[in-house]
N, C-alpha and C. Protein backbone atom coordinates (compact mmCIF):
# COMPACT_ATOMS: atom_id res chain seq x y z
N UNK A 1 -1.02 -15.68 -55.06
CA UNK A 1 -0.18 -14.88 -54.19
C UNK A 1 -1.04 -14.12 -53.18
N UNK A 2 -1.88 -13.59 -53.76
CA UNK A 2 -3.26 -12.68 -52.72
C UNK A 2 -3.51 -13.56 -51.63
N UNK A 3 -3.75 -15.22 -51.95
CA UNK A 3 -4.43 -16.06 -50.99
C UNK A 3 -2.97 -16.58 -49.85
N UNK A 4 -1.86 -16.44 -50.26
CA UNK A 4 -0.91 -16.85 -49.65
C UNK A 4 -0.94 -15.24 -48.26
N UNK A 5 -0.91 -14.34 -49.22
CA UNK A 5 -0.93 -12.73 -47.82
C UNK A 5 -1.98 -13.26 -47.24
N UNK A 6 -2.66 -13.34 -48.06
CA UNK A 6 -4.44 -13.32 -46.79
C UNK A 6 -4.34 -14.12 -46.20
N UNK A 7 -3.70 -15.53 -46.31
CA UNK A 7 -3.62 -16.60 -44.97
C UNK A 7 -2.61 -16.44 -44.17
N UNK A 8 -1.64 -15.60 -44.77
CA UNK A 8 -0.39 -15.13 -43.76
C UNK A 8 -0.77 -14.30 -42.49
N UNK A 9 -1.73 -13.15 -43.65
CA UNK A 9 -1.92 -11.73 -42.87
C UNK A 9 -2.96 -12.64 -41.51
N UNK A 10 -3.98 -13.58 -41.55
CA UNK A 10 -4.96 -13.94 -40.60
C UNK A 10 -3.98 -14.74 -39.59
N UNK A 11 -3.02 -15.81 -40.43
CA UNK A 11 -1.96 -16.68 -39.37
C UNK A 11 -1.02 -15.42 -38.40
N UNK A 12 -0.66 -14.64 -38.69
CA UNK A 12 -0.21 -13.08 -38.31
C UNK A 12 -1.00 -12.63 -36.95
N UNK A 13 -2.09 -12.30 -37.30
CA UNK A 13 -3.06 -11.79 -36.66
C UNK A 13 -3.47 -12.64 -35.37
N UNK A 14 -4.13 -13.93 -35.60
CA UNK A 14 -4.46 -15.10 -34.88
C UNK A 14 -3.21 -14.90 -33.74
N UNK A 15 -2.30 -14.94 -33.96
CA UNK A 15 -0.28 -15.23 -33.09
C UNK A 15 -0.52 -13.84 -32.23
N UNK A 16 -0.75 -12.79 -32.99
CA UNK A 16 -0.85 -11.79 -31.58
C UNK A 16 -1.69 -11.82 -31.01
N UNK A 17 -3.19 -12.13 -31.87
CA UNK A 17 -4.22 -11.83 -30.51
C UNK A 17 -3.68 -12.95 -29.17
N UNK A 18 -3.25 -14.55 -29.89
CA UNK A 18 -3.03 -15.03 -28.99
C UNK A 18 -1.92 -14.64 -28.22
N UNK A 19 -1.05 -13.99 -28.50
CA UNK A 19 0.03 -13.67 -27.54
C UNK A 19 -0.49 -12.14 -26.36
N UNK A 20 -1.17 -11.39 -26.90
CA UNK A 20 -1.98 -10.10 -25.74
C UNK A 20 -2.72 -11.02 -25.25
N UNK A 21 -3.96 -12.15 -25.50
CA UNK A 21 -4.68 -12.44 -24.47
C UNK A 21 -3.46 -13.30 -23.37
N UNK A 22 -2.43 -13.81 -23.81
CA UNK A 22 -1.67 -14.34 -22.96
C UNK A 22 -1.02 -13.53 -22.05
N UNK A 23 -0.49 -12.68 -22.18
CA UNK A 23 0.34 -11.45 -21.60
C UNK A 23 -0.48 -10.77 -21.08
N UNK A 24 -2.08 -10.63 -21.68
CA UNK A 24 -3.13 -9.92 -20.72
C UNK A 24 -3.01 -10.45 -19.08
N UNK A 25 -3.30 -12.18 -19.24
CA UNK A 25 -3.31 -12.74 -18.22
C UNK A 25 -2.46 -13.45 -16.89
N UNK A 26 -1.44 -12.93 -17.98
CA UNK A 26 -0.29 -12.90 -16.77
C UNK A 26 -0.10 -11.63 -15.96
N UNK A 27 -0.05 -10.36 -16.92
CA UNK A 27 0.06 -9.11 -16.14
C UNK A 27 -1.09 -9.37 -14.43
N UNK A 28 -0.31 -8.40 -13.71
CA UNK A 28 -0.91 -8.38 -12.79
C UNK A 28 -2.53 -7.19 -12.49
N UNK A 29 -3.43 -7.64 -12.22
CA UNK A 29 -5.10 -7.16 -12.11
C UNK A 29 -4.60 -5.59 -11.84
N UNK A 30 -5.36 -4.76 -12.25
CA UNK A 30 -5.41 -3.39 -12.20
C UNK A 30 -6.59 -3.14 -11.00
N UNK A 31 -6.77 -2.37 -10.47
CA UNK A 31 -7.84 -1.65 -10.14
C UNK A 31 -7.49 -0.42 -9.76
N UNK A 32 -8.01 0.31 -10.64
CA UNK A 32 -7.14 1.78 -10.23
C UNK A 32 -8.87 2.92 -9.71
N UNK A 33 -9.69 2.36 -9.92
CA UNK A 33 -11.15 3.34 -9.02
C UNK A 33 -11.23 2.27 -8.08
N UNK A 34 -11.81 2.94 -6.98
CA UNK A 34 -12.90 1.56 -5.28
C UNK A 34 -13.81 3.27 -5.38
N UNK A 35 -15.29 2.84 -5.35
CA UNK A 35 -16.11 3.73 -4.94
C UNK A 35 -15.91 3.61 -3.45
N UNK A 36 -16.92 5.22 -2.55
CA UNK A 36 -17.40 4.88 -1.37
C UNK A 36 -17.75 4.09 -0.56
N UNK A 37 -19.12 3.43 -1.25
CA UNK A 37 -19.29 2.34 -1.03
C UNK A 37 -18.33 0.97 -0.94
N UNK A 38 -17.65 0.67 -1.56
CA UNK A 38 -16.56 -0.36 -1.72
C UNK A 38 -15.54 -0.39 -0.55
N UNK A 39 -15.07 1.24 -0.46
CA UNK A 39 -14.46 1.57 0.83
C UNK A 39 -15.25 1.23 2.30
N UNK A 40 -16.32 1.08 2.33
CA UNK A 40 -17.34 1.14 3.27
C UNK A 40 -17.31 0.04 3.32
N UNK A 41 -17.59 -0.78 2.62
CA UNK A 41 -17.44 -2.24 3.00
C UNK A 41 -16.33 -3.37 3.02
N UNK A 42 -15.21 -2.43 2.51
CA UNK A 42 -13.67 -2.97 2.69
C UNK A 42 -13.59 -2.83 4.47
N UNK A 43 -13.96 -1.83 4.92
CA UNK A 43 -13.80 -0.78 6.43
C UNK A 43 -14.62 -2.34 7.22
N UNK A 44 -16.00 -2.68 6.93
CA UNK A 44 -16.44 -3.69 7.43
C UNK A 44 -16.05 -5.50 7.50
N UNK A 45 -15.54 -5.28 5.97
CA UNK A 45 -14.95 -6.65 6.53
C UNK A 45 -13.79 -6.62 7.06
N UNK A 46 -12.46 -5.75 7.05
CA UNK A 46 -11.74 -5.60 7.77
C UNK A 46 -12.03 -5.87 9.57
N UNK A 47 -12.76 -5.23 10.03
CA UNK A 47 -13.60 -4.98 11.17
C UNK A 47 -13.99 -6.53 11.95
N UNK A 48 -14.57 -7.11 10.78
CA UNK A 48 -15.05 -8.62 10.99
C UNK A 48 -13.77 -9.99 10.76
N UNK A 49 -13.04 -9.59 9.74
CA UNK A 49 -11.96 -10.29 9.84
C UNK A 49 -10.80 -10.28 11.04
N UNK A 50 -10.83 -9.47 11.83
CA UNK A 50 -9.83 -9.03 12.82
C UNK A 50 -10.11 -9.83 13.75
N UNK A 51 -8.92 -10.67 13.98
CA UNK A 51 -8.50 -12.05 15.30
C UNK A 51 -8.62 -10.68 16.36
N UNK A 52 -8.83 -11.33 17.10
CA UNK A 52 -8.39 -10.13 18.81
C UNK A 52 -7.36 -9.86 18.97
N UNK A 53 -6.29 -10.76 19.07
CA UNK A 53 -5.26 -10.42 19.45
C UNK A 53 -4.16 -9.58 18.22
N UNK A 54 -4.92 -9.24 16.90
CA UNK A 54 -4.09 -8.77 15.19
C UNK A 54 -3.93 -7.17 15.97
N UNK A 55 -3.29 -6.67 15.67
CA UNK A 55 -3.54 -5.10 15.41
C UNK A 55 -3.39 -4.07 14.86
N UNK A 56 -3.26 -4.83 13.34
CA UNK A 56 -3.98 -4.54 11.87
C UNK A 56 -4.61 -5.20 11.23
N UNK A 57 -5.46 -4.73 10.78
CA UNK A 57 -5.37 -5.62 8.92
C UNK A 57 -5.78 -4.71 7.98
N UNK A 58 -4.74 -5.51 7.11
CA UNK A 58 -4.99 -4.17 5.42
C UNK A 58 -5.96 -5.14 4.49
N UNK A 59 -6.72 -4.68 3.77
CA UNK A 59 -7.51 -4.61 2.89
C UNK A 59 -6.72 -3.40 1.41
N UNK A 60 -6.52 -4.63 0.35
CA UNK A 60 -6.29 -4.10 -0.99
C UNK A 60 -7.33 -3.09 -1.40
N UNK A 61 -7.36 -1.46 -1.63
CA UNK A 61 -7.82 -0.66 -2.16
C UNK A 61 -7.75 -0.45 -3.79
N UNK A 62 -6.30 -0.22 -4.04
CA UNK A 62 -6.20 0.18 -5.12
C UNK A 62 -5.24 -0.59 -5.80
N UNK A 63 -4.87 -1.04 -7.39
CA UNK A 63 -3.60 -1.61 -7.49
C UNK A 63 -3.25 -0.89 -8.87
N UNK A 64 -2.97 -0.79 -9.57
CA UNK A 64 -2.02 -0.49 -10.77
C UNK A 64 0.20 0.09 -10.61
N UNK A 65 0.37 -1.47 -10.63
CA UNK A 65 1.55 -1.71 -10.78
C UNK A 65 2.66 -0.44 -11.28
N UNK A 66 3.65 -0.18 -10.25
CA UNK A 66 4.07 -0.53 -9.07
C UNK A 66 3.22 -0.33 -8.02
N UNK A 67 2.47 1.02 -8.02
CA UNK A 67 1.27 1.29 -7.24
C UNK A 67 0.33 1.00 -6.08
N UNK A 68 0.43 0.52 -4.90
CA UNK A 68 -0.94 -0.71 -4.13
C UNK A 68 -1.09 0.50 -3.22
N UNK A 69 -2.77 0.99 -2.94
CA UNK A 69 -3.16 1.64 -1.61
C UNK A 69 -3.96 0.76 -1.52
N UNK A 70 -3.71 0.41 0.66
CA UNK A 70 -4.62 -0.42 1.32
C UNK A 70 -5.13 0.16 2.25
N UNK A 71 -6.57 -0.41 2.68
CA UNK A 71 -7.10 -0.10 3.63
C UNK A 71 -6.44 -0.65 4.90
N UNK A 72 -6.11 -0.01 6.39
CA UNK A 72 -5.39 -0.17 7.06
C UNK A 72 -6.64 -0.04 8.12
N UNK A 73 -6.97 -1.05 8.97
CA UNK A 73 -8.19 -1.03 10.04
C UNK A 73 -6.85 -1.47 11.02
N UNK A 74 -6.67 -0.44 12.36
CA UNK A 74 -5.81 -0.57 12.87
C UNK A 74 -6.43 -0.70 14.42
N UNK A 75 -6.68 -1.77 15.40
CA UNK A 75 -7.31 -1.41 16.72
C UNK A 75 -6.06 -1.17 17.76
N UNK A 76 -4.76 -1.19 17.34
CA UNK A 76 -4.10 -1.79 18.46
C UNK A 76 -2.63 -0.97 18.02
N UNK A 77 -1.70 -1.04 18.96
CA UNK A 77 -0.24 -0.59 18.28
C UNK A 77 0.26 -1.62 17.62
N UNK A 78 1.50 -1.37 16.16
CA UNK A 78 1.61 -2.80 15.69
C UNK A 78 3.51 -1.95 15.66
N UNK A 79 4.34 -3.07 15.18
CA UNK A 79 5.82 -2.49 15.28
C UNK A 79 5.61 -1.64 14.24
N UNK A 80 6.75 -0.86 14.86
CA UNK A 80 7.63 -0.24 13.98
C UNK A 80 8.15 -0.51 12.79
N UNK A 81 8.26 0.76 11.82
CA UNK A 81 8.56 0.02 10.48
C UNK A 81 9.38 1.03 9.94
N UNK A 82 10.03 0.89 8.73
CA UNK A 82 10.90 1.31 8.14
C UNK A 82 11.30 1.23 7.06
N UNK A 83 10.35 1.45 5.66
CA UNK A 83 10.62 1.25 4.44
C UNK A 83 11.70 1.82 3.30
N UNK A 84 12.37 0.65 2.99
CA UNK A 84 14.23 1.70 2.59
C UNK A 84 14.11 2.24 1.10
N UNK A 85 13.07 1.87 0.25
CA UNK A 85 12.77 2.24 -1.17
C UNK A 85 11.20 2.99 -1.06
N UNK A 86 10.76 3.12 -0.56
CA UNK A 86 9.16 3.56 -0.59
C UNK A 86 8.90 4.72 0.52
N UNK A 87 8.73 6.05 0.02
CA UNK A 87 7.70 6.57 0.85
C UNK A 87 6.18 6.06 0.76
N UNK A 88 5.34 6.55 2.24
CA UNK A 88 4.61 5.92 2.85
C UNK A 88 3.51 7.23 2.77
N UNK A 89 2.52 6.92 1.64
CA UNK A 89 1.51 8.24 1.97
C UNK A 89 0.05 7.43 3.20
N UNK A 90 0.10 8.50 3.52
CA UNK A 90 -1.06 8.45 4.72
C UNK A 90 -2.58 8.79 4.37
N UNK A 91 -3.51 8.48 4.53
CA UNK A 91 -4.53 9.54 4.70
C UNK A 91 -5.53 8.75 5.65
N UNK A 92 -5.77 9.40 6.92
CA UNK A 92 -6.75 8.99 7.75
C UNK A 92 -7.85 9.46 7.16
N UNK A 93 -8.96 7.83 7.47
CA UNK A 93 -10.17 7.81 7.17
C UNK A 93 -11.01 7.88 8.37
N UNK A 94 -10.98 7.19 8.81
CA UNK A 94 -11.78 7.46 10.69
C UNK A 94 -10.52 7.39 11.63
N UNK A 95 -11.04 8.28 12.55
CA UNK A 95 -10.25 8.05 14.11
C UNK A 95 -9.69 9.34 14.39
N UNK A 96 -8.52 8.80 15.35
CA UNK A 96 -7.23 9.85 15.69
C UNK A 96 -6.16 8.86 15.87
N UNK A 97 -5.20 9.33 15.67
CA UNK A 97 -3.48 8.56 15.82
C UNK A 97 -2.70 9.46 16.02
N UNK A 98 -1.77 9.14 16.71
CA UNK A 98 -0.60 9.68 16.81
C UNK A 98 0.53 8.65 16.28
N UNK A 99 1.00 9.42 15.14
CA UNK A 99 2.16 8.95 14.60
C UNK A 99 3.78 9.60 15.13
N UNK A 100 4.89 8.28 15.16
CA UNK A 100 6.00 8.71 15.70
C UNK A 100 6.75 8.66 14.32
N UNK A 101 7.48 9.24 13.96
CA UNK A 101 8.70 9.66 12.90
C UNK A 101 10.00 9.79 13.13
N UNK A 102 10.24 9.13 12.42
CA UNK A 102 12.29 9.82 12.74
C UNK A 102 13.09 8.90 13.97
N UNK A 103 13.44 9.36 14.39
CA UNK A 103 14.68 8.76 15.51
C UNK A 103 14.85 6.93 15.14
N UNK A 104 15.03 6.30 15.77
CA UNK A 104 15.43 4.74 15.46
C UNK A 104 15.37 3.99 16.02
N UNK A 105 14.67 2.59 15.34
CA UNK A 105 14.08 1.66 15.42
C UNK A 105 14.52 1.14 16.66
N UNK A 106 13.61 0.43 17.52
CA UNK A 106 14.00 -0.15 18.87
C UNK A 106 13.81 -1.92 18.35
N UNK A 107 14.77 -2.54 18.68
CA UNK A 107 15.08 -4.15 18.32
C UNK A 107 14.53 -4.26 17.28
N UNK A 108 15.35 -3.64 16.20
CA UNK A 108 15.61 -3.46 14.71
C UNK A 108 15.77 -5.35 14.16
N UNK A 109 14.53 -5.50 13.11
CA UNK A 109 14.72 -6.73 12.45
C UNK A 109 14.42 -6.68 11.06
N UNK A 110 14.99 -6.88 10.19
CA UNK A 110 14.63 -6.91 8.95
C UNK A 110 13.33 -8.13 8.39
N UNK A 111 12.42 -7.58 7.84
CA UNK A 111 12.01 -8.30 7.56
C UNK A 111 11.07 -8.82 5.95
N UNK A 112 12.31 -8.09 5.24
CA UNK A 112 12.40 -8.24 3.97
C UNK A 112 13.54 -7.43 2.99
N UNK A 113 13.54 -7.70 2.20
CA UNK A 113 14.77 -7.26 1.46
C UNK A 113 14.71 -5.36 0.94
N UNK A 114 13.71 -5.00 1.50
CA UNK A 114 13.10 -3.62 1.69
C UNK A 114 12.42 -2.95 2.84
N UNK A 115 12.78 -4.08 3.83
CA UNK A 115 12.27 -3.09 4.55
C UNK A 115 12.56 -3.51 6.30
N UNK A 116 11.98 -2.52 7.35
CA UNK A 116 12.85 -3.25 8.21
C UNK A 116 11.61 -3.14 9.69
N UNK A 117 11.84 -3.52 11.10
CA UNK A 117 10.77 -3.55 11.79
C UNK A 117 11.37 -3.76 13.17
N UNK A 118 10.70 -2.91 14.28
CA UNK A 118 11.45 -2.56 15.53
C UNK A 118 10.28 -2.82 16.58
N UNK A 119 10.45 -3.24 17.41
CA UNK A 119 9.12 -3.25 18.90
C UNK A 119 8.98 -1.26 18.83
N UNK A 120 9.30 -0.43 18.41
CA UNK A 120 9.02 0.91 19.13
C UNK A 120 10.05 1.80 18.29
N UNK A 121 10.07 3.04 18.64
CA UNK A 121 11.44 4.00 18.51
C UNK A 121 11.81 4.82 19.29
N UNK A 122 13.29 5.00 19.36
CA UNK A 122 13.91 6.23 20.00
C UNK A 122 14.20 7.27 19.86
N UNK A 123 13.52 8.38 20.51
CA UNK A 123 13.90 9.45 19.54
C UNK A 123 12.96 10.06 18.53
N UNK A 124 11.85 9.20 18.00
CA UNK A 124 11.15 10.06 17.18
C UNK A 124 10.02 10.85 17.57
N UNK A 125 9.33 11.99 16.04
CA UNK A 125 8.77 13.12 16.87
C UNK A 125 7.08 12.94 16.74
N UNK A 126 6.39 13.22 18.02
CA UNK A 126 5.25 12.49 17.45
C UNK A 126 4.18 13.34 16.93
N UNK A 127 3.74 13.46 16.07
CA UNK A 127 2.40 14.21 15.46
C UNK A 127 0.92 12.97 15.45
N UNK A 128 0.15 14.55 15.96
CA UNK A 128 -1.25 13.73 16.49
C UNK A 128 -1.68 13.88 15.14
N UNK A 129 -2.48 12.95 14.57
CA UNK A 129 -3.27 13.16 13.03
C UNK A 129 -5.19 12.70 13.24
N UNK A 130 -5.74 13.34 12.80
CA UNK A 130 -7.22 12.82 12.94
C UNK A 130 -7.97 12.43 11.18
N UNK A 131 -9.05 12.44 11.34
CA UNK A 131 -10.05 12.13 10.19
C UNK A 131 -9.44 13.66 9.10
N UNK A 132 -9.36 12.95 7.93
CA UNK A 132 -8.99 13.63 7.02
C UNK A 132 -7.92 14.27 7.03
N UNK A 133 -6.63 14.26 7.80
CA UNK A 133 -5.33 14.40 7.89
C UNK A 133 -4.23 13.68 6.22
N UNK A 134 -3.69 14.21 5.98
CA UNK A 134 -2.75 13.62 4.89
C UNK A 134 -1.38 13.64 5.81
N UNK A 135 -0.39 12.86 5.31
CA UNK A 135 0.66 12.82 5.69
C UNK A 135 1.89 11.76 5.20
N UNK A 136 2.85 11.83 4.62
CA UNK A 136 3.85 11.44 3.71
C UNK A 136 5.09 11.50 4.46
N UNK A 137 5.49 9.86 4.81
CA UNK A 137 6.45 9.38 5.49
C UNK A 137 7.58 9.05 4.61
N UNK A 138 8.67 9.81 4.30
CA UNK A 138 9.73 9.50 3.14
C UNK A 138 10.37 8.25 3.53
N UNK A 139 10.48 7.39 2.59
CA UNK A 139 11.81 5.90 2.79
C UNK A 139 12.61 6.66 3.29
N UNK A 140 13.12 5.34 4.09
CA UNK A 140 14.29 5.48 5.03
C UNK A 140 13.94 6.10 6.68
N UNK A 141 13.03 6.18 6.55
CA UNK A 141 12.01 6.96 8.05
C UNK A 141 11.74 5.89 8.89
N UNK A 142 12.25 5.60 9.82
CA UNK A 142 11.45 4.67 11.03
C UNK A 142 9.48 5.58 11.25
N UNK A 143 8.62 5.06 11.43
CA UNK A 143 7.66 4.81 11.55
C UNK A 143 6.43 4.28 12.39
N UNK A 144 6.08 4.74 13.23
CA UNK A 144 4.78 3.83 13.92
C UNK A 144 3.63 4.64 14.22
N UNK A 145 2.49 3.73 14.53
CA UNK A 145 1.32 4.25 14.54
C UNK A 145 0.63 3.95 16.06
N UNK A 146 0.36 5.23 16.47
CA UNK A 146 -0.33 4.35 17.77
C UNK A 146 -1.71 5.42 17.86
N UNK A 147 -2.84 4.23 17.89
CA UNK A 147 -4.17 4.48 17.63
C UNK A 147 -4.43 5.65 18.97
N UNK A 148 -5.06 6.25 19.06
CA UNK A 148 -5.51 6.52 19.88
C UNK A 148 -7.22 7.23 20.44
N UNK A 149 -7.58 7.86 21.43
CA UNK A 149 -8.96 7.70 21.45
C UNK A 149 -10.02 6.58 21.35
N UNK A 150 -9.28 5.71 22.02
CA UNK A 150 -10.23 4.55 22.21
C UNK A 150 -10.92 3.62 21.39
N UNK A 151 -10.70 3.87 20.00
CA UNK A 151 -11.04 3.51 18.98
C UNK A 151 -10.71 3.13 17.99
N UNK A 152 -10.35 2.00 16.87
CA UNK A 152 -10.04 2.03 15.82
C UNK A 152 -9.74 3.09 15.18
N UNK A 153 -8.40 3.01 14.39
CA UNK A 153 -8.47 4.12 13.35
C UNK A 153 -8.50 3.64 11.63
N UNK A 154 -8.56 4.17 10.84
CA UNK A 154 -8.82 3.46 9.22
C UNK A 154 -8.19 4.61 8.93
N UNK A 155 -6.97 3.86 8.15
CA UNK A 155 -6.29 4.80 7.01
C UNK A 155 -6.29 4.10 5.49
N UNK A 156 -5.72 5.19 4.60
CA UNK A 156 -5.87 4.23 3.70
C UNK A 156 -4.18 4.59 3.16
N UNK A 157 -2.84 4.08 2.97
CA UNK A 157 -2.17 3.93 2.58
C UNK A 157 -1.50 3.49 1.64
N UNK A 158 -0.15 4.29 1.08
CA UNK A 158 -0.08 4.35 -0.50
C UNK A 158 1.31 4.14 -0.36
N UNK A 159 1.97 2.78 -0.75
CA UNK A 159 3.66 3.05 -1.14
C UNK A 159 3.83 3.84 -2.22
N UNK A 160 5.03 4.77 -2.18
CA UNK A 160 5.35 5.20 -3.79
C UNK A 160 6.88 4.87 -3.75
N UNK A 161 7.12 3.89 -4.67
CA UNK A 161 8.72 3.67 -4.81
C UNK A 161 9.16 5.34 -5.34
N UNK A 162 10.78 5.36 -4.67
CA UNK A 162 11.67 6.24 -5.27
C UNK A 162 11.96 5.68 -6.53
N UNK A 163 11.73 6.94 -7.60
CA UNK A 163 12.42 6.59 -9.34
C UNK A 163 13.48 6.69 -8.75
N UNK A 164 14.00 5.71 -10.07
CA UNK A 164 15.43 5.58 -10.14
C UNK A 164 16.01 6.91 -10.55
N UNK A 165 15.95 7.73 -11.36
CA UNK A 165 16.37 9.38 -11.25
C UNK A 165 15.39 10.08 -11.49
N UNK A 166 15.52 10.76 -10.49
CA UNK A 166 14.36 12.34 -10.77
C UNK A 166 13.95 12.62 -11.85
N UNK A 167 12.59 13.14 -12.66
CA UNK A 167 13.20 13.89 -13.63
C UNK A 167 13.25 15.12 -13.84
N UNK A 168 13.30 15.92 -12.57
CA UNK A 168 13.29 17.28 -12.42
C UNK A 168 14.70 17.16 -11.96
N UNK A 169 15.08 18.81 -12.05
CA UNK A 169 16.48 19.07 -11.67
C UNK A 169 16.26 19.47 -10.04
């Protein structure tokens, strides 16, 4: 009877490890630290990857599910945007920008089941932001970025889905 548990308890054992290394490898990759350095050279290949005519590209920073901050190397104005489940945290890394907020989307196109995208906006208010600026664009906000000072700007940006209920009152 002892030898029947003990080959149970190991046949037991064997079934989950194999089922976590399976489920390990489906879950989606974590990375929840990027040193300085890492940032520094996310900032460069961004820089080097950029067609002429792009005027963005993001570079994956951070991920732990739902979670993604990207590096945002921005040379150029890009549309308007409008995320209907996600505020939009900000934090400039190099440059200056002036961001537009609020008012509404100019030739409004959806272009996903969350979210939406306009040549420009009407109506919104614009705040100048520089190096080390924070700033938190709530869902449902039309949105755009226009670089300014002659230069690239690098942000690094953070969706945060809205919970489904608060849990504060």
């Amino acid at each position: 009877m002892l030898v029947r548990l003990s080959a149970l308890s190991i046949l037991i054992g064997a079934c989950a490890n194999d089922a976590l290394a399976q489920s390990a490898s489906e879950a989606p990759m974590m990375k929840p630290f990027s040193s300085s350095s890492e940032i520094t050279g996310l900032i460069a290949k961004a820089r080097s990857d950029r067609k002429q005519d792009q005027p963005m590209v993001a570079e994956p920073i951070l991920l732990l599910a739902p979670y993604h901050a990207n590096l945002e190397y921005r040379a150029a104005t890009a549309p308007a945007a409008l995320h209907e489940r996600d505020a939009e945290m900000m934090y400039v890394i190099e440059g200056t920008v002036t961001i537009i907020t609020g008012g509404k989307l100019v030739d409004e196109k959806r272009t996903n089941a969350a979210n939406l995208a306009g040549s420009s906006i009407a109506g919104g208010k614009a705040l100048p932001l520089s190096k080390g600026d924070f700033l938190i664009v709530p869902e449902n906000t039309p949105h755009q970025i226009l670089p300014g000072g002659g230069a690239p700007i690098v942000l690094m940006t953070l969706h945060v889905p809205r919970p489904v209920s608060a849990p504060w009152p």
